[in-house]
Protein backbone atom coordinates (compact mmCIF):
# COMPACT_ATOMS: atom_id res chain seq x y z
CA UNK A 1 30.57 -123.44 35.33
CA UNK A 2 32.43 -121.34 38.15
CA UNK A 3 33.61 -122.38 41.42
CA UNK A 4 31.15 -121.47 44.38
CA UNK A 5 32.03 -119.55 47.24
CA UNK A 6 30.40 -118.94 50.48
CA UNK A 7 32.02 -115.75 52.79
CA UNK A 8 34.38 -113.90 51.97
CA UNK A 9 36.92 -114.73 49.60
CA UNK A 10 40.20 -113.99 51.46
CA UNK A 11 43.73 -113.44 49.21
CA UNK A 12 46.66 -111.43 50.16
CA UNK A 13 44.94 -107.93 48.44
CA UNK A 14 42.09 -108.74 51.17
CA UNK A 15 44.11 -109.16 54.08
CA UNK A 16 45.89 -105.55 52.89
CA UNK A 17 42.63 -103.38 52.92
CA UNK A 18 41.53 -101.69 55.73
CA UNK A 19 38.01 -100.52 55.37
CA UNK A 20 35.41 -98.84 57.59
CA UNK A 21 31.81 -99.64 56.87
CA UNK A 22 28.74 -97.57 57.92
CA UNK A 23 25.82 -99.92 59.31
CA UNK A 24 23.52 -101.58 56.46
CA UNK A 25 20.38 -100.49 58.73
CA UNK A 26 19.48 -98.01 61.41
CA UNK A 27 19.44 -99.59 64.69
CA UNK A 28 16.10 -101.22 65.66
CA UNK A 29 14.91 -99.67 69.40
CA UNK A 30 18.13 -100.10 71.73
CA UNK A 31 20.03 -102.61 69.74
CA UNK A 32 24.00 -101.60 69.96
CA UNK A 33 26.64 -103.30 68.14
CA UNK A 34 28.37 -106.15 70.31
CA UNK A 35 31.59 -103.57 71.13
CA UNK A 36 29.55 -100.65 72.44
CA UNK A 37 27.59 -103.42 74.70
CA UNK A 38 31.36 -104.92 76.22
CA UNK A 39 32.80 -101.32 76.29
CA UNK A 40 29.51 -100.27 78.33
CA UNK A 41 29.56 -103.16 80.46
CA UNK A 42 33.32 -102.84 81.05
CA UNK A 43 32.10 -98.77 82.26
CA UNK A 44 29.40 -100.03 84.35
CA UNK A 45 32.17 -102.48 86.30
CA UNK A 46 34.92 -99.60 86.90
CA UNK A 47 36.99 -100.93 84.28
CA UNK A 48 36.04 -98.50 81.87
CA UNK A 49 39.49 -96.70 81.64
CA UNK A 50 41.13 -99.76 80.46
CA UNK A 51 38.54 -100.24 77.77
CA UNK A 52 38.96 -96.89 75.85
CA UNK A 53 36.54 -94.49 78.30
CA UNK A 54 33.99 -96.39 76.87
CA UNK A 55 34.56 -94.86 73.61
CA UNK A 56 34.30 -97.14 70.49
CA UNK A 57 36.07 -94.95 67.99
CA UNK A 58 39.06 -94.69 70.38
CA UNK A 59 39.21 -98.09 70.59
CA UNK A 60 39.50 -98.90 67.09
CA UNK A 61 41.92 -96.05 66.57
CA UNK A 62 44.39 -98.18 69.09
CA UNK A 63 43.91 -101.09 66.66
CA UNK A 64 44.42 -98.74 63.95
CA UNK A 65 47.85 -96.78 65.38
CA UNK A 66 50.37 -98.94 64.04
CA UNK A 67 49.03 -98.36 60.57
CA UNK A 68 49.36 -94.71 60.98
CA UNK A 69 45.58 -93.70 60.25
CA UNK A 70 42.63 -92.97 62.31
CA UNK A 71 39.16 -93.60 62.36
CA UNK A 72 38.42 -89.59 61.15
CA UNK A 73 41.09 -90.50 58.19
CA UNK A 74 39.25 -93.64 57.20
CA UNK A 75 35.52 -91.68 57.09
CA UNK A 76 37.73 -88.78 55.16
CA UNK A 77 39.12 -90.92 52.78
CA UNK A 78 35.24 -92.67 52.00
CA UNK A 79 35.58 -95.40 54.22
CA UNK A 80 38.77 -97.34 52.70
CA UNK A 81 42.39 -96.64 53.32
């Protein structure tokens, strides 16, 4: 038999890949993903400027700067990069 493996299976091709993934459902009534719910709350306490204008896109595009893409080149490109 094989070896089992629960998660993900992390090697040095899988720390490489940057990927963007679309949601696997519609959200259900007002649900929001956990980063639009700090980035909201951080707009609602006057902090919003240091959390990207609230904007979630921006704020992985800060994360994404030093690799010289974008969020727009990701979705171009299919969702991997």
């Amino acid at each position: 038999g094989g070896a089992w493996r629960l998660g993900f299976d992390i090697d040095q091709a899988g720390e490489e890949m940057v990927a963007l993934r679309p949601a696997a459902i519609p959200p259900v009534g007002e649900a929001r993903s956990d980063i639009a719910i700090v980035l909201g709350l951080a707009q609602r306490l006057g902090m919003g400027e240091d959390f990207f204008g609230g904007d979630v896109e921006a704020g992985w595009d800060h994360v994404l700067a030093p690799l010289g893409i974008t969020t727009a080149e990701l979705r171009a490109r299919g969702g991997g990069g």
